[in-house]
PDB file of N, CA and C in Angstrom:
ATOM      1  N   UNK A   1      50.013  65.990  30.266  1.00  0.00           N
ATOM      2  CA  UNK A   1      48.653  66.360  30.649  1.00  0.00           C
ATOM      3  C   UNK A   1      48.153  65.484  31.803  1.00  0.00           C
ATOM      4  N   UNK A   2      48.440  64.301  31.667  1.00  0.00           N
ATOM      5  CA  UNK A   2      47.957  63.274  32.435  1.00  0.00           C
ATOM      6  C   UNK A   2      48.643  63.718  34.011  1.00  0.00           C
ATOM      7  N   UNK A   3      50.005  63.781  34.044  1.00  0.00           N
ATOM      8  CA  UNK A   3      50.458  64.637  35.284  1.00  0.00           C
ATOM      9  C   UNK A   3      49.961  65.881  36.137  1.00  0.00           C
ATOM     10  N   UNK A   4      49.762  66.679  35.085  1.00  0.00           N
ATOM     11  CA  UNK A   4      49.520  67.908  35.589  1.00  0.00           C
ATOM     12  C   UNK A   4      47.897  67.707  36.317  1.00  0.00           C
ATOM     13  N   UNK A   5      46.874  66.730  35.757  1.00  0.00           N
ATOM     14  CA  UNK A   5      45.796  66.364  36.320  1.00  0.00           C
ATOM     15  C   UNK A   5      45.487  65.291  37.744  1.00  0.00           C
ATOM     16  N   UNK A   6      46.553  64.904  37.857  1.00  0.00           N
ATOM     17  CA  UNK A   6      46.715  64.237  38.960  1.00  0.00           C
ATOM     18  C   UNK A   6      47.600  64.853  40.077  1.00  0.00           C
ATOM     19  N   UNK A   7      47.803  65.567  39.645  1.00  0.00           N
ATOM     20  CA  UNK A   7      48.838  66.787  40.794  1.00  0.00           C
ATOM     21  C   UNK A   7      47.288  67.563  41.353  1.00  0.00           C
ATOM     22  N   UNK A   8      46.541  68.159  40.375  1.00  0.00           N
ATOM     23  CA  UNK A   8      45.686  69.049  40.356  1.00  0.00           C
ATOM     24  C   UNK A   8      44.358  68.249  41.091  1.00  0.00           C
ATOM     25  N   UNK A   9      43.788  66.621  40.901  1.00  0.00           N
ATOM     26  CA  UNK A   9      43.195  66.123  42.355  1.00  0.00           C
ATOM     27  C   UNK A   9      43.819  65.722  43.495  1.00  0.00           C
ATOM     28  N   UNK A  10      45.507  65.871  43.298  1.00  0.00           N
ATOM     29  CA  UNK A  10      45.697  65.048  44.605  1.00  0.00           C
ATOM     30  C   UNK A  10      45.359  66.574  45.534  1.00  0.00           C
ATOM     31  N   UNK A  11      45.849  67.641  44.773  1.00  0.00           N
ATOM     32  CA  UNK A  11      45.781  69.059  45.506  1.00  0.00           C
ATOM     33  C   UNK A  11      44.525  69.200  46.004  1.00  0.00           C
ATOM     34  N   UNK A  12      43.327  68.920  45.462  1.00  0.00           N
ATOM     35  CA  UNK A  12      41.912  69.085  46.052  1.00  0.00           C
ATOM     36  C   UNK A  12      41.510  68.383  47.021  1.00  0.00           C
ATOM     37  N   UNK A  13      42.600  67.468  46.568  1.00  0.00           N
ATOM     38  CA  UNK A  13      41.614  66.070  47.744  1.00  0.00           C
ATOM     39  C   UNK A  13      42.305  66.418  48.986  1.00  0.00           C
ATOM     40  N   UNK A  14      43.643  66.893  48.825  1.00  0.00           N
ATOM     41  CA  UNK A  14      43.871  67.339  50.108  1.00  0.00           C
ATOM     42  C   UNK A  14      43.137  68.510  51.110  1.00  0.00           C
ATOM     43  N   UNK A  15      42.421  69.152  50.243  1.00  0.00           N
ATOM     44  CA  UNK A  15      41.674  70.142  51.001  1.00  0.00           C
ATOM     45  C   UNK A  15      40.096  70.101  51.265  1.00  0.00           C
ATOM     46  N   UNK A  16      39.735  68.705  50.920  1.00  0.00           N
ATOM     47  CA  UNK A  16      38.558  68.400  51.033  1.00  0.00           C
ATOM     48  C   UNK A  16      37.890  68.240  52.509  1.00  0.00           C
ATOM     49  N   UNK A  17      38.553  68.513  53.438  1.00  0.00           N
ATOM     50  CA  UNK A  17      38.585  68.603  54.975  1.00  0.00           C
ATOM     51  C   UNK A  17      38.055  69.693  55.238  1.00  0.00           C
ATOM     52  N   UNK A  18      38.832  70.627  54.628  1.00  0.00           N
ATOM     53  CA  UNK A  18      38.672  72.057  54.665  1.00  0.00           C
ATOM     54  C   UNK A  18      37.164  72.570  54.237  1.00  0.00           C
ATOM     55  N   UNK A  19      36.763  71.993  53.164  1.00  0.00           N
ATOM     56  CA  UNK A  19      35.332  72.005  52.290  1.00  0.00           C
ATOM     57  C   UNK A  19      34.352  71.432  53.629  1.00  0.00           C
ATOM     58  N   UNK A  20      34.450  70.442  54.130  1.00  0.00           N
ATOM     59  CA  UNK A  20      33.127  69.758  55.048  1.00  0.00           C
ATOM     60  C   UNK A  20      32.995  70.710  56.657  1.00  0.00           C
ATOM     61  N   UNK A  21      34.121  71.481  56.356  1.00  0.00           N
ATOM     62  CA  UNK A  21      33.778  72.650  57.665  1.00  0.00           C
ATOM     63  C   UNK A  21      32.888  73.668  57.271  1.00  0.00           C
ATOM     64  N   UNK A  22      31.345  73.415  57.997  1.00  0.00           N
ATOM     65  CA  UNK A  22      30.471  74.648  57.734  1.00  0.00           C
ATOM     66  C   UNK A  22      31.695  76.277  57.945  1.00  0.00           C
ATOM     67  N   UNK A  23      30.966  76.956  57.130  1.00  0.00           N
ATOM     68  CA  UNK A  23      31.548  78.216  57.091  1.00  0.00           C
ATOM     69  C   UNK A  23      31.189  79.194  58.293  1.00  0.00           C
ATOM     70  N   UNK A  24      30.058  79.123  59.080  1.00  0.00           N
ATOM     71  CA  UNK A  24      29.757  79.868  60.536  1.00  0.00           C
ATOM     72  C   UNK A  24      30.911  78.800  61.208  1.00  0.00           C
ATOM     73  N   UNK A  25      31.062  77.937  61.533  1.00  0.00           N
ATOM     74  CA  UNK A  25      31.919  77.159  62.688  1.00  0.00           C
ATOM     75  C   UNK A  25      33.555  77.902  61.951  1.00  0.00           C
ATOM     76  N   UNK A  26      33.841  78.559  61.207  1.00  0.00           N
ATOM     77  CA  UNK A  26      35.018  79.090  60.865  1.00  0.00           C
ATOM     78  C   UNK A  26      35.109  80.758  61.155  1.00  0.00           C
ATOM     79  N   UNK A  27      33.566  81.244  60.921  1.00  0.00           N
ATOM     80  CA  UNK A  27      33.559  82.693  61.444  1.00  0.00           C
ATOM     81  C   UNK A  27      33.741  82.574  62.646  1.00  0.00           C
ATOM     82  N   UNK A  28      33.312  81.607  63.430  1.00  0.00           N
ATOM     83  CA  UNK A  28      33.082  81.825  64.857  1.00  0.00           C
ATOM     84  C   UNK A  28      34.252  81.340  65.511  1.00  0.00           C
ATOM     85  N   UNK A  29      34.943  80.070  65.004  1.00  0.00           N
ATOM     86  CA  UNK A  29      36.529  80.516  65.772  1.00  0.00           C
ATOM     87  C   UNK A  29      37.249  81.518  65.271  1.00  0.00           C
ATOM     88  N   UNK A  30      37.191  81.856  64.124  1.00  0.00           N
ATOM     89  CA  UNK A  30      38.262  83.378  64.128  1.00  0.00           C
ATOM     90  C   UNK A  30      37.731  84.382  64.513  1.00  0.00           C
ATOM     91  N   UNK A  31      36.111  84.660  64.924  1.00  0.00           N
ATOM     92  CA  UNK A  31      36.245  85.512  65.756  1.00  0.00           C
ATOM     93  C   UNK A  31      36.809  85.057  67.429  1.00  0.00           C
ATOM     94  N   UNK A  32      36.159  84.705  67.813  1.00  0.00           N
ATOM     95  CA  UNK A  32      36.985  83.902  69.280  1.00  0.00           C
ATOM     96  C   UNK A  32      38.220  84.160  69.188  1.00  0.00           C
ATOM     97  N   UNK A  33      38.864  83.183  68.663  1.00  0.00           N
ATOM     98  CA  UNK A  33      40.390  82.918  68.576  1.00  0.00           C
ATOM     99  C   UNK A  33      40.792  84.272  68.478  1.00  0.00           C
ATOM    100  N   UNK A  34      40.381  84.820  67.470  1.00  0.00           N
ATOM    101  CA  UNK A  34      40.934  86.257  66.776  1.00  0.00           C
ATOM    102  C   UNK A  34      40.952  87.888  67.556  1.00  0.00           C
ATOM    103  N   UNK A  35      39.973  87.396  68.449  1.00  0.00           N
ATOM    104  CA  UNK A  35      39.898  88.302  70.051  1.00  0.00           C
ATOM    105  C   UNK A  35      40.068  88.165  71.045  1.00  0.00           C
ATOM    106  N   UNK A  36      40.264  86.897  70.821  1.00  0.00           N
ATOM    107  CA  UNK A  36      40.352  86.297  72.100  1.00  0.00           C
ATOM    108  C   UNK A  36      42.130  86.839  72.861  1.00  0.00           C
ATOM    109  N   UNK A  37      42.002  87.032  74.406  1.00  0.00           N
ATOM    110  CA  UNK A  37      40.863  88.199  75.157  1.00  0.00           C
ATOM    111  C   UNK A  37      40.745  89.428  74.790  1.00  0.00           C
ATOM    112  N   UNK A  38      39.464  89.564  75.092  1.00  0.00           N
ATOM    113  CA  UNK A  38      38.639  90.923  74.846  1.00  0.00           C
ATOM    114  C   UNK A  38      39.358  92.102  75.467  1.00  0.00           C
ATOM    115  N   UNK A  39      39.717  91.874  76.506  1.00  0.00           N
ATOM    116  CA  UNK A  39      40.914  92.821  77.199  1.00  0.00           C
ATOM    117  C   UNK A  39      41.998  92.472  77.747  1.00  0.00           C
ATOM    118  N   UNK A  40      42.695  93.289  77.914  1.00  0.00           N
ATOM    119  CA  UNK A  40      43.024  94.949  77.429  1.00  0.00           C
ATOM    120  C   UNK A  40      43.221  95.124  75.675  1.00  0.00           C
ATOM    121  N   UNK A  41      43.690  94.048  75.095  1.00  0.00           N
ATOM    122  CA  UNK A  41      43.420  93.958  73.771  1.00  0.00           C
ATOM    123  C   UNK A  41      43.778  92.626  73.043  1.00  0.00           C
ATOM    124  N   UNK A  42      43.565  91.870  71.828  1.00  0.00           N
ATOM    125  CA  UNK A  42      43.180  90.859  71.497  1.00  0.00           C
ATOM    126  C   UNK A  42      44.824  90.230  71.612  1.00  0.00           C
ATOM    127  N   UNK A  43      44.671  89.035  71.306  1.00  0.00           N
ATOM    128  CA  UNK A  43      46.498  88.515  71.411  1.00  0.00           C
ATOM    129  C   UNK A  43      46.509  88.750  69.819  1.00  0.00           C
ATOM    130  N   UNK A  44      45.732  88.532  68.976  1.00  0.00           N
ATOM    131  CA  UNK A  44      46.248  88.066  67.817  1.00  0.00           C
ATOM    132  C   UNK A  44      47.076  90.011  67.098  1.00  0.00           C
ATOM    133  N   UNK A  45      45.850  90.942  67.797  1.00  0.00           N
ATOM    134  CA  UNK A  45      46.812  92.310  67.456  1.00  0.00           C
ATOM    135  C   UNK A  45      47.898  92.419  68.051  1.00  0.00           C
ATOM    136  N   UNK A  46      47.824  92.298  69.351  1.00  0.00           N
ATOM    137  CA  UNK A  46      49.031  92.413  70.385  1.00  0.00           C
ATOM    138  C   UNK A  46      50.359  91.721  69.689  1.00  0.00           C
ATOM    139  N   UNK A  47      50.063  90.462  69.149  1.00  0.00           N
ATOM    140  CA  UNK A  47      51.264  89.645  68.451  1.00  0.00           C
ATOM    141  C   UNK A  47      51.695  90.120  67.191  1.00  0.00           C
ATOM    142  N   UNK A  48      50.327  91.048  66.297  1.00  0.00           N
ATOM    143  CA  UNK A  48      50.857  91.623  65.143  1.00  0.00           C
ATOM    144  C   UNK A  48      51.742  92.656  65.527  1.00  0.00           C
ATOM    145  N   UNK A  49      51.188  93.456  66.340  1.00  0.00           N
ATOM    146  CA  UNK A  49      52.126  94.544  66.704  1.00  0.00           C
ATOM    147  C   UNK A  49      53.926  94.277  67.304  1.00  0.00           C
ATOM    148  N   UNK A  50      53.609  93.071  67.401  1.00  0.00           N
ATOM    149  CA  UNK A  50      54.837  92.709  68.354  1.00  0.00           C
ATOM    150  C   UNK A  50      55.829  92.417  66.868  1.00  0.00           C
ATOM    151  N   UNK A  51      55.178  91.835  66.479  1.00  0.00           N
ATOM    152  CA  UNK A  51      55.963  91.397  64.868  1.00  0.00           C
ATOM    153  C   UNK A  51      56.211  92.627  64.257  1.00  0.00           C
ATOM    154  N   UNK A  52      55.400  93.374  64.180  1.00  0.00           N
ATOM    155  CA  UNK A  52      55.927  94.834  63.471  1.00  0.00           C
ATOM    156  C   UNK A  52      56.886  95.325  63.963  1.00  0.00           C
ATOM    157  N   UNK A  53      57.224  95.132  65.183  1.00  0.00           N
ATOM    158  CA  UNK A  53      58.517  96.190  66.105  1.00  0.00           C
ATOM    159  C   UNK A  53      59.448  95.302  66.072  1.00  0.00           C
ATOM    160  N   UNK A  54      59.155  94.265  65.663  1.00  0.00           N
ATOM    161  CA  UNK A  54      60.460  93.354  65.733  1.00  0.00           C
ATOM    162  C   UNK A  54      60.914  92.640  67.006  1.00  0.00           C
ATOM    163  N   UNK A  55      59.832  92.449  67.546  1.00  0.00           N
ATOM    164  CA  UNK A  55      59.858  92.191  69.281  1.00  0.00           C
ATOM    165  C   UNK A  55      59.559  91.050  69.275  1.00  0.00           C
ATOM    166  N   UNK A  56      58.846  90.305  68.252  1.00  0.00           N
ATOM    167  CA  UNK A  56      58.203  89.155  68.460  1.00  0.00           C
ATOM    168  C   UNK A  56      59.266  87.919  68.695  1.00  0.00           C
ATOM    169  N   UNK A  57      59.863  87.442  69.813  1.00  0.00           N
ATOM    170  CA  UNK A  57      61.334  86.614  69.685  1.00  0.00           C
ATOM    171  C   UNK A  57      61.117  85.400  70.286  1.00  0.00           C
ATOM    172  N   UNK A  58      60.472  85.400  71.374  1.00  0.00           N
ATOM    173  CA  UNK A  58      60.014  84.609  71.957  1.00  0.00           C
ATOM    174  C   UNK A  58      59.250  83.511  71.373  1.00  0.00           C
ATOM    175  N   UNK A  59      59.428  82.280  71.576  1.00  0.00           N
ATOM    176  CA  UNK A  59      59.313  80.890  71.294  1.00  0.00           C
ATOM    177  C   UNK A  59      57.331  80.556  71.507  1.00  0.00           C
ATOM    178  N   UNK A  60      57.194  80.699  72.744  1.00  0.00           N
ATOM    179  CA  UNK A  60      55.672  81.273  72.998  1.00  0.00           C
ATOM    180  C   UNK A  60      54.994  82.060  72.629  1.00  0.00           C
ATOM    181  N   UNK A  61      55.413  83.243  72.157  1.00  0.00           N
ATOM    182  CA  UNK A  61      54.629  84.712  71.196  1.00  0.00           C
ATOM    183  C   UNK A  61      54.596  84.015  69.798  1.00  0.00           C
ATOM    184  N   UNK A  62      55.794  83.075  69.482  1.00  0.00           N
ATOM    185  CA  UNK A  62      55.214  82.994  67.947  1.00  0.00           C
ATOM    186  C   UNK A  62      54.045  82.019  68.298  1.00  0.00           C
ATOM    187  N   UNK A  63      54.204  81.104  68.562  1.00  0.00           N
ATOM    188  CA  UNK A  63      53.018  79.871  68.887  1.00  0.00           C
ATOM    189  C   UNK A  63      52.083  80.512  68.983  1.00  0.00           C
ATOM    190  N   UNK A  64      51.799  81.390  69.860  1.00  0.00           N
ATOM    191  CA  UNK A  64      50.854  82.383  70.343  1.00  0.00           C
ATOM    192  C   UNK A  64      50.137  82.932  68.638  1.00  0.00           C
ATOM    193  N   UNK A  65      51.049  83.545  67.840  1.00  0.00           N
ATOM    194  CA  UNK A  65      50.783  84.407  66.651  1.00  0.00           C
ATOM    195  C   UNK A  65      50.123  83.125  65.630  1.00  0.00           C
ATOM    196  N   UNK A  66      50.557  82.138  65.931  1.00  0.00           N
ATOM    197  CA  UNK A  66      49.932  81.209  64.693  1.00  0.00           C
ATOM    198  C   UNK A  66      48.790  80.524  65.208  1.00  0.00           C
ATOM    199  N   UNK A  67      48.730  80.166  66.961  1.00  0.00           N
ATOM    200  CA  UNK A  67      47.373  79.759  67.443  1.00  0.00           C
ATOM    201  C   UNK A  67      46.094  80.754  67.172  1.00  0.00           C
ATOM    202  N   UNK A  68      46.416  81.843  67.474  1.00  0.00           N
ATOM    203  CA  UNK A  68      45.162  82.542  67.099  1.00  0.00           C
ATOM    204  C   UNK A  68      44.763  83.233  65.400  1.00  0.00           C
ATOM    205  N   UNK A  69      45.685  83.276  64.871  1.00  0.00           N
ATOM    206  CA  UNK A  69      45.643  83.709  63.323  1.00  0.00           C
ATOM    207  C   UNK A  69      45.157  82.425  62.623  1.00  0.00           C
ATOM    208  N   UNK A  70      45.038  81.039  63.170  1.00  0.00           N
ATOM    209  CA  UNK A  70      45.022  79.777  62.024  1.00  0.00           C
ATOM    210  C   UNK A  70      43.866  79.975  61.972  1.00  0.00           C
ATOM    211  N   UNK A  71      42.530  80.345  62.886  1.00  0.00           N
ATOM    212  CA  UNK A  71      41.431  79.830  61.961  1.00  0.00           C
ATOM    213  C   UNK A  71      40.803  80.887  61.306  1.00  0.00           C
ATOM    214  N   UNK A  72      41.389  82.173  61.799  1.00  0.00           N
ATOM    215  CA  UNK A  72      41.213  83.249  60.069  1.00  0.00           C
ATOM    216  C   UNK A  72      41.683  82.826  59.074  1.00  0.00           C
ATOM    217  N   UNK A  73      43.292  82.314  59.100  1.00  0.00           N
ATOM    218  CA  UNK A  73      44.019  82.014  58.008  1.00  0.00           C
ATOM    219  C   UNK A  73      43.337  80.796  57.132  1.00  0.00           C
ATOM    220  N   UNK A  74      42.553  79.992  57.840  1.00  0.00           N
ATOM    221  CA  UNK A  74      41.532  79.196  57.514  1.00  0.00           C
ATOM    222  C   UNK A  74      40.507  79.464  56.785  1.00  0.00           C
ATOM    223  N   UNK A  75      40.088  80.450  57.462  1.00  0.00           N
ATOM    224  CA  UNK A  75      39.147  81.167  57.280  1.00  0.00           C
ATOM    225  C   UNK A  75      38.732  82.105  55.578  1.00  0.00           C
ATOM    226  N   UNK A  76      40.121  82.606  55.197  1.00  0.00           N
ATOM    227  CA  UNK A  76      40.236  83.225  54.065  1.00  0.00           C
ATOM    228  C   UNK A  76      40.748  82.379  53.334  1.00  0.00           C
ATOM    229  N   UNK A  77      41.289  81.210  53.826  1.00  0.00           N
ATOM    230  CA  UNK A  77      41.123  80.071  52.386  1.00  0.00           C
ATOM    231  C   UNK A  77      40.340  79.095  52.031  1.00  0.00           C
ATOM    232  N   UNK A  78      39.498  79.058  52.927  1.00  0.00           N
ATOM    233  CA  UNK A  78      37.851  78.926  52.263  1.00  0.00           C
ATOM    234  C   UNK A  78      37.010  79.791  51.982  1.00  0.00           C
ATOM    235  N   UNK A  79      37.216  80.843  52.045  1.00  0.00           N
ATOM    236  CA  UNK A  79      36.258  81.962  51.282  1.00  0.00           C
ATOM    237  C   UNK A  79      36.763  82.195  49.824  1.00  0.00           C
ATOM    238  N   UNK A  80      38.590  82.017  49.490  1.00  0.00           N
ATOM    239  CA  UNK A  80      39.172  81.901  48.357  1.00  0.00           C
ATOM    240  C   UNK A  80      38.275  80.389  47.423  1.00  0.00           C
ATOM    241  N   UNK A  81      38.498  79.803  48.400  1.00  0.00           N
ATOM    242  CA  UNK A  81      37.939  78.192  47.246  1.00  0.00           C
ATOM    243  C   UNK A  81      36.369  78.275  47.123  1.00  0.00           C
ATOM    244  N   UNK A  82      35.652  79.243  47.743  1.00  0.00           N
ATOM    245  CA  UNK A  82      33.987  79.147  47.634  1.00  0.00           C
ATOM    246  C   UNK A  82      34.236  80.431  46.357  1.00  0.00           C
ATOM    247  N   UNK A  83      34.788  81.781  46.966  1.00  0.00           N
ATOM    248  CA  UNK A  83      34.206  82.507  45.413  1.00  0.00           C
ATOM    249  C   UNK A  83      35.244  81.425  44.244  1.00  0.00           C
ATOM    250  N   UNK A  84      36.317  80.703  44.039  1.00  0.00           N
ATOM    251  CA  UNK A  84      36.875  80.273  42.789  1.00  0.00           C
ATOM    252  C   UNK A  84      35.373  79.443  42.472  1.00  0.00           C
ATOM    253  N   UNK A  85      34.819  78.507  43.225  1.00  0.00           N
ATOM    254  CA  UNK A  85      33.880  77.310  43.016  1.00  0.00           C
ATOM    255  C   UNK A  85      32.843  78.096  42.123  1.00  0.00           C
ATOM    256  N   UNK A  86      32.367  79.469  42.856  1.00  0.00           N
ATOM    257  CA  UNK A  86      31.555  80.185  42.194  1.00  0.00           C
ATOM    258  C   UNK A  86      31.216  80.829  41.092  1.00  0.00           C
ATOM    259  N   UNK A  87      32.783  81.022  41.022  1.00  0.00           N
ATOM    260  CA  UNK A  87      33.024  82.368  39.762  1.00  0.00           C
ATOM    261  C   UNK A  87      32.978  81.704  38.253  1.00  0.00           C
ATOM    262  N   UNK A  88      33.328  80.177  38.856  1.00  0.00           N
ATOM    263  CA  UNK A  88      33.641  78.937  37.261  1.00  0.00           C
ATOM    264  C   UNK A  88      34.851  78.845  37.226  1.00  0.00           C
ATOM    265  N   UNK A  89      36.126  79.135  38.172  1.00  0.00           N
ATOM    266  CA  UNK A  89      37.301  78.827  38.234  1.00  0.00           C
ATOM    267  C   UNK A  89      37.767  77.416  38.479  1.00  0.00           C
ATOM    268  N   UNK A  90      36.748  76.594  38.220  1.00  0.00           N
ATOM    269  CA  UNK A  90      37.379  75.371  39.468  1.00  0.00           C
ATOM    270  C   UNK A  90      36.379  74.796  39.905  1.00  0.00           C
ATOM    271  N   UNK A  91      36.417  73.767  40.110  1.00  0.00           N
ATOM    272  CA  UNK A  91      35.598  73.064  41.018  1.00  0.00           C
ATOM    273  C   UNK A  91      36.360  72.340  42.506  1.00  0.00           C
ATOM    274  N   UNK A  92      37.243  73.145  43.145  1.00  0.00           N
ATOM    275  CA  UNK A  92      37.709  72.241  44.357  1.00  0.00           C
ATOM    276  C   UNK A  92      37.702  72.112  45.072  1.00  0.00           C
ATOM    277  N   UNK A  93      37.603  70.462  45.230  1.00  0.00           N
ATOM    278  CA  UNK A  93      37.026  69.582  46.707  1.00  0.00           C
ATOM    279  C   UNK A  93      35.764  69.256  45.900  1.00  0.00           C
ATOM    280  N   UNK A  94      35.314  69.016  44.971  1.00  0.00           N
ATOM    281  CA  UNK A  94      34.183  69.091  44.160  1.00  0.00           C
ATOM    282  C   UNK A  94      33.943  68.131  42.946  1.00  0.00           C
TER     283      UNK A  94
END
């Protein structure tokens, strides 16, 4: 028991970074990032699509696919740890 509880704060405390980022400063780089450019169309679709066809090979397109997807990907794992905080799942970072 004593293990499994110290696995379970070291896990929070690691994401307690994640917790002190207001939640608009996370909408607002994944939108940016996430459209960013507005034309002819966003990189982060352009790179999904590229991954779907199997095109994505290039050393720069992936970089590309994880620079602009991280602060959605961010993004939906602090919206995961606010509804758990909410629902009574958990308290973490808390």
């Amino acid at each position: 028991m004593l293990a499994w509880t110290s696995h379970m704060f070291a896990r929070t405390l690691r994401m307690n970074w994640l917790d002190r980022i207001p939640l608009y400063v996370l909408v607002l780089l994944a939108l940016a990032l996430g459209l960013a450019p507005f034309v002819p169309e966003p990189h982060l679709w352009q790179k999904l699509k590229m991954l779907a066809a199997g095109t994505l090979s290039r050393p720069i397109d992936v970089f590309d696919l994880f620079y602009h997807a991280a602060p959605l990907i961010l993004l939906v794992i602090r919206l995961a740890r606010v509804a758990r905080r909410t629902s009574g799942g958990g308290s973490p970072g808390r």
